[in-house]
C-alpha atoms as a PDB file:
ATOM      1  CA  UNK A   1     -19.734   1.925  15.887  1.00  0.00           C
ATOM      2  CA  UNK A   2     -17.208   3.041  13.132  1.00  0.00           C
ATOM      3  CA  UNK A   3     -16.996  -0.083  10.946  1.00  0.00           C
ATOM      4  CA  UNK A   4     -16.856  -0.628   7.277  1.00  0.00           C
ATOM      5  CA  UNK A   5     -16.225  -2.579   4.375  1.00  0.00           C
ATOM      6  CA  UNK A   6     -13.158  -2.873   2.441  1.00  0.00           C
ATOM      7  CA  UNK A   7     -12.232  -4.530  -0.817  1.00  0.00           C
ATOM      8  CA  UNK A   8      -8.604  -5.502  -1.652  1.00  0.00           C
ATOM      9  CA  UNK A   9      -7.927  -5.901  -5.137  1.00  0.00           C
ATOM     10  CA  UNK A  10      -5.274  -8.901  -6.302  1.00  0.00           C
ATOM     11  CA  UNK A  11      -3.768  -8.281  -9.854  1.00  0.00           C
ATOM     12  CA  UNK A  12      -1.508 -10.078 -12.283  1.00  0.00           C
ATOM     13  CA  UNK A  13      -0.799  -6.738 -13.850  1.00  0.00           C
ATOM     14  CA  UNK A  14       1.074  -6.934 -16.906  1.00  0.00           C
ATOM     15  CA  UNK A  15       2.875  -4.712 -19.775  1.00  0.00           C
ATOM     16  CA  UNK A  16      -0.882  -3.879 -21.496  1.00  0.00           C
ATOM     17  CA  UNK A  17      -2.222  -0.510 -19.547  1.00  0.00           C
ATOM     18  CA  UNK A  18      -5.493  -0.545 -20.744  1.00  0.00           C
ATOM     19  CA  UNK A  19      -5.816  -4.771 -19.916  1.00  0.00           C
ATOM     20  CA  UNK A  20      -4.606  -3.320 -16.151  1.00  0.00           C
ATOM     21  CA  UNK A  21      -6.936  -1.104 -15.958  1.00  0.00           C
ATOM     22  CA  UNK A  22      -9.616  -3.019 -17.338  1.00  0.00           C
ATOM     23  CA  UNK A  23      -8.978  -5.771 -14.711  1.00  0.00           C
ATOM     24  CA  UNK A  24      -9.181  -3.256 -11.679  1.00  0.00           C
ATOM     25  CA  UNK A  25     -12.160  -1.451 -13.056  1.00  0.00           C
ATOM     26  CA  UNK A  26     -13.873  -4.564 -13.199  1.00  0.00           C
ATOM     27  CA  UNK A  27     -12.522  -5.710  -9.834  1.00  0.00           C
ATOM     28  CA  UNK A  28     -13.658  -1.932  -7.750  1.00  0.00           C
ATOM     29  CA  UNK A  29     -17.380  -2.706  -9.537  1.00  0.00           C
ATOM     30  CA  UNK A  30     -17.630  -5.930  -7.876  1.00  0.00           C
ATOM     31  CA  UNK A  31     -16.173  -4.425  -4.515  1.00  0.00           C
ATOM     32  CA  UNK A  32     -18.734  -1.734  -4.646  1.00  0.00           C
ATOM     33  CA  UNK A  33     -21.371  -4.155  -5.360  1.00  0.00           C
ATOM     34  CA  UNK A  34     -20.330  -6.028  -2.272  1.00  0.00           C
ATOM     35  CA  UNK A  35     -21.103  -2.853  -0.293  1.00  0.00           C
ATOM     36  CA  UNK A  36     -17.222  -1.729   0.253  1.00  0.00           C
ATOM     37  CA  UNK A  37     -16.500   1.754   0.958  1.00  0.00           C
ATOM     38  CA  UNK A  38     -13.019   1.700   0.542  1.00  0.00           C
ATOM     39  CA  UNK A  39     -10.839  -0.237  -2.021  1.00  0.00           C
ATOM     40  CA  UNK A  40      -7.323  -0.758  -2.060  1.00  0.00           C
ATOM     41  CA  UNK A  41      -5.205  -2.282  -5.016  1.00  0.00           C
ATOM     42  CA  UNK A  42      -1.570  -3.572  -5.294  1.00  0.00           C
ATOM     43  CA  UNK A  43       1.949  -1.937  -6.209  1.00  0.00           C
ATOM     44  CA  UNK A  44       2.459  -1.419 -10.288  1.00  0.00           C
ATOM     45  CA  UNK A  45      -1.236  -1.614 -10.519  1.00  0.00           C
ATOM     46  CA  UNK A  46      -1.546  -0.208 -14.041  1.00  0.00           C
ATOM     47  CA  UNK A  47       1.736  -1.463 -15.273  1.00  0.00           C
ATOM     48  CA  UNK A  48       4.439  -4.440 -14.762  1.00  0.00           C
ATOM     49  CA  UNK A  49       7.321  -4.518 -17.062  1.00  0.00           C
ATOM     50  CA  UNK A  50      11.095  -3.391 -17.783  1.00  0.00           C
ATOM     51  CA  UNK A  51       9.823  -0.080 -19.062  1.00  0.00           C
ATOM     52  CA  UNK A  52       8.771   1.795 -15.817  1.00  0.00           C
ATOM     53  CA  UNK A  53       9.852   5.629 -17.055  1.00  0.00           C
ATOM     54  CA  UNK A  54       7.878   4.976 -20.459  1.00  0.00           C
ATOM     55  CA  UNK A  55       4.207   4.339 -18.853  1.00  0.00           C
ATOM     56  CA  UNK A  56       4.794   6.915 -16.202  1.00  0.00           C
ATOM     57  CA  UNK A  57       1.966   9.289 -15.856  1.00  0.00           C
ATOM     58  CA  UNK A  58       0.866  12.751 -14.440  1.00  0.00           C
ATOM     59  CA  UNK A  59      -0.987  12.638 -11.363  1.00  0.00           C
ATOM     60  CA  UNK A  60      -3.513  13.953 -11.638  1.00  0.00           C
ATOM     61  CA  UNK A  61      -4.714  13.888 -15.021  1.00  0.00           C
ATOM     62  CA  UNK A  62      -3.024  11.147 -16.568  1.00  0.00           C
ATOM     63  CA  UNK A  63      -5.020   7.871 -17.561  1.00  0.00           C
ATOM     64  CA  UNK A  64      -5.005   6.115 -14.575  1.00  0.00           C
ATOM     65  CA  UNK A  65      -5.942   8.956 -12.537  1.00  0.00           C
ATOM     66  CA  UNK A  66      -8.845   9.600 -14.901  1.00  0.00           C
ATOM     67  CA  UNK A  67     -10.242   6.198 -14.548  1.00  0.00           C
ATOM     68  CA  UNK A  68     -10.207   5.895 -10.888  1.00  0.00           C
ATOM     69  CA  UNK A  69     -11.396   9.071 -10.001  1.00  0.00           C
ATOM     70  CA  UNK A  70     -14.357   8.301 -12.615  1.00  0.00           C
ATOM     71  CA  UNK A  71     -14.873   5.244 -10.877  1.00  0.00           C
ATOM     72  CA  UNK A  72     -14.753   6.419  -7.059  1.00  0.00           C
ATOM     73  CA  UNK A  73     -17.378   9.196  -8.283  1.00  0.00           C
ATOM     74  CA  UNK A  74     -19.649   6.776  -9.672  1.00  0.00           C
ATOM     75  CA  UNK A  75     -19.429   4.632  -7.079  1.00  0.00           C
ATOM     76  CA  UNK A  76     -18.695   6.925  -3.921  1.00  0.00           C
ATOM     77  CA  UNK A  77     -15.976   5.387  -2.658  1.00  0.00           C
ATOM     78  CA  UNK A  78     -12.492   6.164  -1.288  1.00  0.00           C
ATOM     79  CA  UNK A  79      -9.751   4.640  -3.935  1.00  0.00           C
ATOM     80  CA  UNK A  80      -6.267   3.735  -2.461  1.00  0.00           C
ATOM     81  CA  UNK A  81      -4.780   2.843  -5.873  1.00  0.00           C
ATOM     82  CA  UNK A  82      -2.025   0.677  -4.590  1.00  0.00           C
ATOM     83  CA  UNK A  83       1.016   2.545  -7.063  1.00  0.00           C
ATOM     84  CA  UNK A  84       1.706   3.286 -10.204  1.00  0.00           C
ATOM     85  CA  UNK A  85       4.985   5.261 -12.022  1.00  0.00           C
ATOM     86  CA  UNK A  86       4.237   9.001 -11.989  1.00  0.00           C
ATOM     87  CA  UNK A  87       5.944  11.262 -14.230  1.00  0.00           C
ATOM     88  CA  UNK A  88       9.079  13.453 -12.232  1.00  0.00           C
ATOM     89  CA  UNK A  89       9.669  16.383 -13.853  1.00  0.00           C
ATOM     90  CA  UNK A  90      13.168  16.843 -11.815  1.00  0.00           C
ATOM     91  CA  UNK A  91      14.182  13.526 -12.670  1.00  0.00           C
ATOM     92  CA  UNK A  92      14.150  11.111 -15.885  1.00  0.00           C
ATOM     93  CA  UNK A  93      12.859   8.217 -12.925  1.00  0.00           C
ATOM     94  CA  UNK A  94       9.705   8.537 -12.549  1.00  0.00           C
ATOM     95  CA  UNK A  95       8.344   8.289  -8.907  1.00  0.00           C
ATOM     96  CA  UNK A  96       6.284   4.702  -7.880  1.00  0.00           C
ATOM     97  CA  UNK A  97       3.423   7.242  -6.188  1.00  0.00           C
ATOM     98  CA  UNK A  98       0.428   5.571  -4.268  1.00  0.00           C
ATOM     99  CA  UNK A  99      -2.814   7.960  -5.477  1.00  0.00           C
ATOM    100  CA  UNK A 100      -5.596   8.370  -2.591  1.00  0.00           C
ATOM    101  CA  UNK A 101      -9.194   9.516  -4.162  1.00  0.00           C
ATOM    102  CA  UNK A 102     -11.918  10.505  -2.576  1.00  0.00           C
ATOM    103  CA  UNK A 103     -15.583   9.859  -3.451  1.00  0.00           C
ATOM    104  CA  UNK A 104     -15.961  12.928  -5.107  1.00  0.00           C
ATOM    105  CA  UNK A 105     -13.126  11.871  -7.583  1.00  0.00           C
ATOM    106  CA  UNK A 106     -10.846  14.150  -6.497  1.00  0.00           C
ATOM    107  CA  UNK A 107      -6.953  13.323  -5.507  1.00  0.00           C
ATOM    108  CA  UNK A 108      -6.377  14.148  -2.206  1.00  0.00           C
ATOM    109  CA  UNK A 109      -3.205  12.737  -1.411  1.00  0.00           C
ATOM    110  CA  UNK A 110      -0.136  11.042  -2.711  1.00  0.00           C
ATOM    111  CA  UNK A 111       3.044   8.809  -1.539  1.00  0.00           C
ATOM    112  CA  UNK A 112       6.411   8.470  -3.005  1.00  0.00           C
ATOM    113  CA  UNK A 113       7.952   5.270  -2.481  1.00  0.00           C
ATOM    114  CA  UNK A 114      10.489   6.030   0.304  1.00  0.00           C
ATOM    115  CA  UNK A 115      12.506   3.201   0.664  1.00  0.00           C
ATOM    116  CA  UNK A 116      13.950   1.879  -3.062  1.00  0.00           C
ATOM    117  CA  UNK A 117      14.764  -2.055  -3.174  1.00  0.00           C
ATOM    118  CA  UNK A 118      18.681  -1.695  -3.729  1.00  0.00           C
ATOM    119  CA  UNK A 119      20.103  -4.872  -2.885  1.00  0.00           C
ATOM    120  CA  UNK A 120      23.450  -6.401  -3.619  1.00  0.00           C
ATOM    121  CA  UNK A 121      24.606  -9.556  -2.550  1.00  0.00           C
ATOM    122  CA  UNK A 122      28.271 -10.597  -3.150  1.00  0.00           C
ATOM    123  CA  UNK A 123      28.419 -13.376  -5.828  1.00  0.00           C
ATOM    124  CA  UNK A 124      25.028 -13.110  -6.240  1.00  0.00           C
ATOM    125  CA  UNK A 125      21.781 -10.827  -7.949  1.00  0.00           C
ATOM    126  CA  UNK A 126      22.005  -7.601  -7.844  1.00  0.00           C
ATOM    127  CA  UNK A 127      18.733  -5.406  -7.890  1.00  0.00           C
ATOM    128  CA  UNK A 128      18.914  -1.657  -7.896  1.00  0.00           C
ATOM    129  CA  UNK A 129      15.515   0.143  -8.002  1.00  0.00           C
ATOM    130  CA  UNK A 130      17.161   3.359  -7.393  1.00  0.00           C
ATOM    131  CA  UNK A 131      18.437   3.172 -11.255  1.00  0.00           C
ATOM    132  CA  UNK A 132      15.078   3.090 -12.348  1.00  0.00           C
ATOM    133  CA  UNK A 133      13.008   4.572  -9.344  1.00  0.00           C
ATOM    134  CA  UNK A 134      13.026   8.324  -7.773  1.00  0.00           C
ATOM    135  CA  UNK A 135      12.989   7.820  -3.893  1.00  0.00           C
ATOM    136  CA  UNK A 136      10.582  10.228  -2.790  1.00  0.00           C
ATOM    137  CA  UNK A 137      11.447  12.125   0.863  1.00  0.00           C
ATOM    138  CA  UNK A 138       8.232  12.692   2.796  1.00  0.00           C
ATOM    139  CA  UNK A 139       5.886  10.704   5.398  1.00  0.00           C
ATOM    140  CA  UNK A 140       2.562  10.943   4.324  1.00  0.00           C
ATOM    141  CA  UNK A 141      -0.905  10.048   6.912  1.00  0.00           C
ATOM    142  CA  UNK A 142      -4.348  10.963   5.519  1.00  0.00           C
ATOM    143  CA  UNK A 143      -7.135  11.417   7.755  1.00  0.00           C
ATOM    144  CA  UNK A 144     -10.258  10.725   5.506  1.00  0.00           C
ATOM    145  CA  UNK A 145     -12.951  11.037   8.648  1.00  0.00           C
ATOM    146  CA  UNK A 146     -15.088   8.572   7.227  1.00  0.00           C
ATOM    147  CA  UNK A 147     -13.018   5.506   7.042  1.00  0.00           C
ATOM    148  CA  UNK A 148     -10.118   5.509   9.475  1.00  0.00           C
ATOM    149  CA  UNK A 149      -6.891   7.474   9.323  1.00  0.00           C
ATOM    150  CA  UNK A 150      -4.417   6.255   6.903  1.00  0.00           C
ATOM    151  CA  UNK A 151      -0.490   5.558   6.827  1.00  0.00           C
ATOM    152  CA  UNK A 152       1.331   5.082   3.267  1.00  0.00           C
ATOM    153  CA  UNK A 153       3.744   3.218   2.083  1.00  0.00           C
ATOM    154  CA  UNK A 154       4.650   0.790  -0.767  1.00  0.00           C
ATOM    155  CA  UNK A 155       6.347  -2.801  -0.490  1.00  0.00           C
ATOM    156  CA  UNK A 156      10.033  -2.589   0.520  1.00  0.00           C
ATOM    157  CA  UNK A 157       9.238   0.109   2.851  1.00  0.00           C
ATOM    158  CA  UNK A 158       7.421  -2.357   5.493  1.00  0.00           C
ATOM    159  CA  UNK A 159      10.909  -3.622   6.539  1.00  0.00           C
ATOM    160  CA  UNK A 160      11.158  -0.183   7.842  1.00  0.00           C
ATOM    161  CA  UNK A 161       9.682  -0.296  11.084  1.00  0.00           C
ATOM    162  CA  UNK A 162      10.799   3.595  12.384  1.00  0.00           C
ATOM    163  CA  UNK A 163       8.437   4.647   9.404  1.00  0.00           C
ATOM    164  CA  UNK A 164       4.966   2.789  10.207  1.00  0.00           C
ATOM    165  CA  UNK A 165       5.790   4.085  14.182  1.00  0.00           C
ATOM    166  CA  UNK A 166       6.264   7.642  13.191  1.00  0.00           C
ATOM    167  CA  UNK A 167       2.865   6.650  11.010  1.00  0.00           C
ATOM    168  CA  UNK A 168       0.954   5.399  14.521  1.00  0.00           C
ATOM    169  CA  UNK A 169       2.226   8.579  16.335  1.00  0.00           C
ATOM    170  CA  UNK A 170       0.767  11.077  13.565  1.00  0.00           C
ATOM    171  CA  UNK A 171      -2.727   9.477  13.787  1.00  0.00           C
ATOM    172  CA  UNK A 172      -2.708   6.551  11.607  1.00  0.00           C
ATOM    173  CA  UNK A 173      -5.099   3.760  12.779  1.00  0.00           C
ATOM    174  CA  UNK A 174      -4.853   1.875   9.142  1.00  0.00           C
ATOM    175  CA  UNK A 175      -1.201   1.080   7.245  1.00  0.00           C
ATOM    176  CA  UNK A 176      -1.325   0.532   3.621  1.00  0.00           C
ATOM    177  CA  UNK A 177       1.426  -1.638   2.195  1.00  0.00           C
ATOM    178  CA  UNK A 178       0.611  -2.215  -1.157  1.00  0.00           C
ATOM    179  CA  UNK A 179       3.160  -4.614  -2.670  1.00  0.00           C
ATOM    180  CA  UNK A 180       5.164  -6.466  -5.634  1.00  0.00           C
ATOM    181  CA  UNK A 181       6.758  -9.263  -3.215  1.00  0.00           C
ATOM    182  CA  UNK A 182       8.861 -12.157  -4.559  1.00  0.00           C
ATOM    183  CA  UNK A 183       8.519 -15.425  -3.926  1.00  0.00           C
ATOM    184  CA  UNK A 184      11.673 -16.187  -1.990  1.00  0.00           C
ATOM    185  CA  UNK A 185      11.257 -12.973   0.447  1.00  0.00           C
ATOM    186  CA  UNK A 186       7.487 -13.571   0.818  1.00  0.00           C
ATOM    187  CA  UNK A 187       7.544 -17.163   1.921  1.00  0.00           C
ATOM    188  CA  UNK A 188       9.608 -16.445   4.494  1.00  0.00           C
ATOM    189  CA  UNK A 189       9.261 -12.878   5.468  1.00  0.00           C
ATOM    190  CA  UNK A 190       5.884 -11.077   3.828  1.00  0.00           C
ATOM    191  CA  UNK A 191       3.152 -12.515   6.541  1.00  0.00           C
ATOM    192  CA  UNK A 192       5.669 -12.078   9.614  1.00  0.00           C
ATOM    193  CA  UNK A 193       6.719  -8.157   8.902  1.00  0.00           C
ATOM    194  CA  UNK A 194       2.832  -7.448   8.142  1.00  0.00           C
ATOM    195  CA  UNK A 195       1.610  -9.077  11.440  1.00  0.00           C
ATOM    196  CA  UNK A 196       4.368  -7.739  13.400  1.00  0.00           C
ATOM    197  CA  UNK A 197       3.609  -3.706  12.183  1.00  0.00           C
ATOM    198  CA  UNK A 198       0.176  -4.246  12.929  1.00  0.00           C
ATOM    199  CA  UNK A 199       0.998  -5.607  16.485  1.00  0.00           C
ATOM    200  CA  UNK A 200       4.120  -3.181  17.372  1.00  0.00           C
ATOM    201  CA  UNK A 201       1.757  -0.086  16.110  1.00  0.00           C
ATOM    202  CA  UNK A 202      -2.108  -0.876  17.654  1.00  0.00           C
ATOM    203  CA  UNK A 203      -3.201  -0.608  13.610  1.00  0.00           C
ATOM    204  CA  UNK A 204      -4.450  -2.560  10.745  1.00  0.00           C
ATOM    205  CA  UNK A 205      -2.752  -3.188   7.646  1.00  0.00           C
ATOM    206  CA  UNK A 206      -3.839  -3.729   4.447  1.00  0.00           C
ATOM    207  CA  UNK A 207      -1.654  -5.282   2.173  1.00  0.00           C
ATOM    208  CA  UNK A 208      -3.084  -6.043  -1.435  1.00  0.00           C
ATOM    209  CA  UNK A 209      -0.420  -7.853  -3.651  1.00  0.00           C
ATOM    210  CA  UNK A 210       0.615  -9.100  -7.066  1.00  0.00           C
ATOM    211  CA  UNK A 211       0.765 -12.467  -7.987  1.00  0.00           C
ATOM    212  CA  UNK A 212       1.405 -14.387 -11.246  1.00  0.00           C
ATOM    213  CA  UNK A 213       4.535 -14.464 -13.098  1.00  0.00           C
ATOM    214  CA  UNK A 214       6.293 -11.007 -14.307  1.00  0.00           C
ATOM    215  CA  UNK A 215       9.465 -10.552 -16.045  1.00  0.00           C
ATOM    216  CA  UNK A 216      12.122 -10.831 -13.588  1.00  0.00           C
ATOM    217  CA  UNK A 217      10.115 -13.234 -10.683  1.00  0.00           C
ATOM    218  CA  UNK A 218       7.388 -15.077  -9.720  1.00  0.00           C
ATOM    219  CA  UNK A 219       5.318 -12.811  -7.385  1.00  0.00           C
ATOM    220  CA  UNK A 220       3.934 -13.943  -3.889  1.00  0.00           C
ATOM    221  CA  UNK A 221       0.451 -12.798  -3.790  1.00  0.00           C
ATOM    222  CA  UNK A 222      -0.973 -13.414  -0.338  1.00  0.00           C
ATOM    223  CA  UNK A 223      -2.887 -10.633  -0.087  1.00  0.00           C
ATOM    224  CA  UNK A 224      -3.380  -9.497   3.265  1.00  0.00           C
ATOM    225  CA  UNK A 225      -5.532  -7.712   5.937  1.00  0.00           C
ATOM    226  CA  UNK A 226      -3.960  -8.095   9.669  1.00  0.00           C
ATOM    227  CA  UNK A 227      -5.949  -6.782  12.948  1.00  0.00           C
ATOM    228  CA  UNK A 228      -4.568  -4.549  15.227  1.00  0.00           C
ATOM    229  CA  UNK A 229      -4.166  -7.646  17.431  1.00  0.00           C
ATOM    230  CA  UNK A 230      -1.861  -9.502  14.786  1.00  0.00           C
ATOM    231  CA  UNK A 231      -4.705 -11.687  13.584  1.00  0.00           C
ATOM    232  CA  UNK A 232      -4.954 -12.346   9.657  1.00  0.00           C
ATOM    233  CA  UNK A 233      -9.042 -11.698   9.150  1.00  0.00           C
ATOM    234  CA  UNK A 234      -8.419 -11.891   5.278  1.00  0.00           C
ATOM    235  CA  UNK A 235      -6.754 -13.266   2.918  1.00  0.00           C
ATOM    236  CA  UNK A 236      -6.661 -13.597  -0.932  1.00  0.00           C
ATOM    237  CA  UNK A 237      -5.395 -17.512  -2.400  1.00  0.00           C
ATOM    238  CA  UNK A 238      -3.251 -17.228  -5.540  1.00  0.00           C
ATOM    239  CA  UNK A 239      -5.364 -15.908  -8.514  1.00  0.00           C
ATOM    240  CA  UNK A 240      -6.637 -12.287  -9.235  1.00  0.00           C
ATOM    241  CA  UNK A 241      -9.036 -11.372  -7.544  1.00  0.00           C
ATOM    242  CA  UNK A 242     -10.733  -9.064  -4.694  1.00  0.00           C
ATOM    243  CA  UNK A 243     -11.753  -9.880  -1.249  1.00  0.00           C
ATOM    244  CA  UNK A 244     -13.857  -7.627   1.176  1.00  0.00           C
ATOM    245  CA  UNK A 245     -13.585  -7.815   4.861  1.00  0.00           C
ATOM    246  CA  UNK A 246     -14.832  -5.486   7.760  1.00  0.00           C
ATOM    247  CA  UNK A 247     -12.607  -3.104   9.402  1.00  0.00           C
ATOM    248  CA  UNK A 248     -13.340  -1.556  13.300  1.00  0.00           C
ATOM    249  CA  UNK A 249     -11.925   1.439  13.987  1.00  0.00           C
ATOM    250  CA  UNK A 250     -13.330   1.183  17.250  1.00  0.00           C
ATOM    251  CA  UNK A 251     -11.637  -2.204  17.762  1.00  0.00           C
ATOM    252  CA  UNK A 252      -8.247  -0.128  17.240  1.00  0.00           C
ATOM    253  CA  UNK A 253      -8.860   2.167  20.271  1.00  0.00           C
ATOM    254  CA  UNK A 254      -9.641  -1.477  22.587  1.00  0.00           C
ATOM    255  CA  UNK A 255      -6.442  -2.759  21.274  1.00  0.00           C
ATOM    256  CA  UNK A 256      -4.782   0.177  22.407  1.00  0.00           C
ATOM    257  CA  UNK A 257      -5.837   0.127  25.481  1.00  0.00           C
ATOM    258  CA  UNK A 258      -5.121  -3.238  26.123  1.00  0.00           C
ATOM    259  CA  UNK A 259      -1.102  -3.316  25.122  1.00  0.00           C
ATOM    260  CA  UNK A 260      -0.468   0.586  25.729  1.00  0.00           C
ATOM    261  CA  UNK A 261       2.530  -0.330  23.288  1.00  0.00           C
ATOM    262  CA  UNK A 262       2.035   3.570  22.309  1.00  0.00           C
ATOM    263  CA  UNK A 263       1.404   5.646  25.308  1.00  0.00           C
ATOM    264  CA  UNK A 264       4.704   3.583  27.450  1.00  0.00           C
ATOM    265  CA  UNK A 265       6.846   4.649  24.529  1.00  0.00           C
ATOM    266  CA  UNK A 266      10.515   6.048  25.829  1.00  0.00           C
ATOM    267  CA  UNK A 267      11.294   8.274  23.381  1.00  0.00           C
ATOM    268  CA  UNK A 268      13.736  10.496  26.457  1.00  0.00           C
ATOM    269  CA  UNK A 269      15.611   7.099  26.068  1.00  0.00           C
ATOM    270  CA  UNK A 270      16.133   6.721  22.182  1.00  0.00           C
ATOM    271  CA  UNK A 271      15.572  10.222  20.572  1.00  0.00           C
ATOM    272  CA  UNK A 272      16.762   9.694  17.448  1.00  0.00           C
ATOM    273  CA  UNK A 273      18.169  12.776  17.446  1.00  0.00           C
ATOM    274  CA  UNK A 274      20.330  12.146  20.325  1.00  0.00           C
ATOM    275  CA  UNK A 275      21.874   9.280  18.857  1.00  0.00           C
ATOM    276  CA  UNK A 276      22.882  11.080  15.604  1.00  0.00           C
ATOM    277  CA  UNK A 277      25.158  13.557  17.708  1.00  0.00           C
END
């Protein structure tokens, strides 16, 4: 039987680092006391504010990185730390880069935030996270052996549904959505998108999110784990905090086999690359 434990860590991260980090710390030491061997944190993790280039860090070696990796060596676990603003040496924006950590402390992956959340609506907000944010270009899966085989991605990205498919068809049994929602969007929209990738792609998701109030919005919190059948098994209520639930890898393969959503793919039909001719 592959199963396991994972924690998903809630946060009402702020402008104060060290508070951030603080919070999480104390957060993966309960997880890890609760037998996890895998925890997973939100988007902005170590930092929500207007100043997004000024805390960005080098990964590794910055701060955060330190931390975690100190604490997934302590504790031998695998760290998905949700994001956080890495430093872009190309670029005055600073990428918002997911950091995966093994138990041995060491970085053995990292996402950059695909999709940025540039939306403008005629006689109303306007939100450009491109001005701020460096879209990174790459797909990124991690097979860790041990607990599943991962697909990254950050927030805005899950309304994406060609990347979580190209995700499924490179290996990935588990989709990480770590996330900043709204309030408006998430009400509506947050649960619905999560359940559907899960369904569409035979996987679970893991969705840990902020809550609390930040500087431009009220956050939706709802953190999330969905089965590869569509089912919420977990959910956090609206307060930091971090919830552990059991994931089945094995339970992925039954799903599988059951809707076949995968293998009766027709992609002679809708290449993409036929279409773009």
């Amino acid at each position: 039987m592959r199963k396991f434990i994972i924690g998903v860590i809630q946060m009402d991260s702020q402008g104060d680092v060290d508070e951030n980090l603080k919070t999480a710390s104390a957060f993966i030491e309960e997880a890890a006391a609760r037998g996890a061997k895998l925890v997973a944190m939100p988007e902005n993790m170590h930092y929500v504010g207007l100043e997004s280039a000024a805390h960005a860090e080098e990964i590794p070696g910055g701060k955060t990185f330190l931390v975690m990796s100190a604490l997934a060596k302590k504790h031998k676990l695998w760290l998905h730390c949700g994001s956080i603003y890495e430093k872009n040496p190309n670029d005055a924006r600073p990428y918002n880069c997911t950091m995966i950590i093994n138990p041995d402390g060491e970085l053995v992956a990292k996402y950059h935030k695909i999709h940025p959340f540039d939306v403008v609506i005629p006689d109303g907000p306007v939100n450009k996270e491109s001005d701020r944010i460096c879209p990174g270009n790459e797909i990124v899966t991690v097979d860790t052996k041990e607990v599943g085989n991962w697909g990254l991605s950050i927030c805005y990205d899950i309304r994406f549904a060609e990347l979580y498919r190209l995700m499924a068809l490179e290996g990935a049994n588990i989709l990480f959505t770590p996330a900043d929602f709204t309030m408006p969007t998430g009400k509506d929209h947050w649960e619905t998108i999560l359940r559907t990738r899960a369904i569409e792609n035979g996987c679970y998701v893991v969705a840990p999110a902020q809550c609390g109030v930040k500087p431009k919005f009220q956050a939706y919190a709802n953190s999330l784990v969905v089965d590869p059948w569509g089912n919420v098994i977990a959910r956090a209520s609206n307060h930091p905090q971090v919830f552990t639930t059991e994931i089945d890898l094995d339970y992925v393969d039954k799903v599988r086999n059951q809707t076949f959503t995968l293998a009766n793919r027709r992609p002679d039909v809708y290449d993409l690359k036929k279409t773009e001719k």
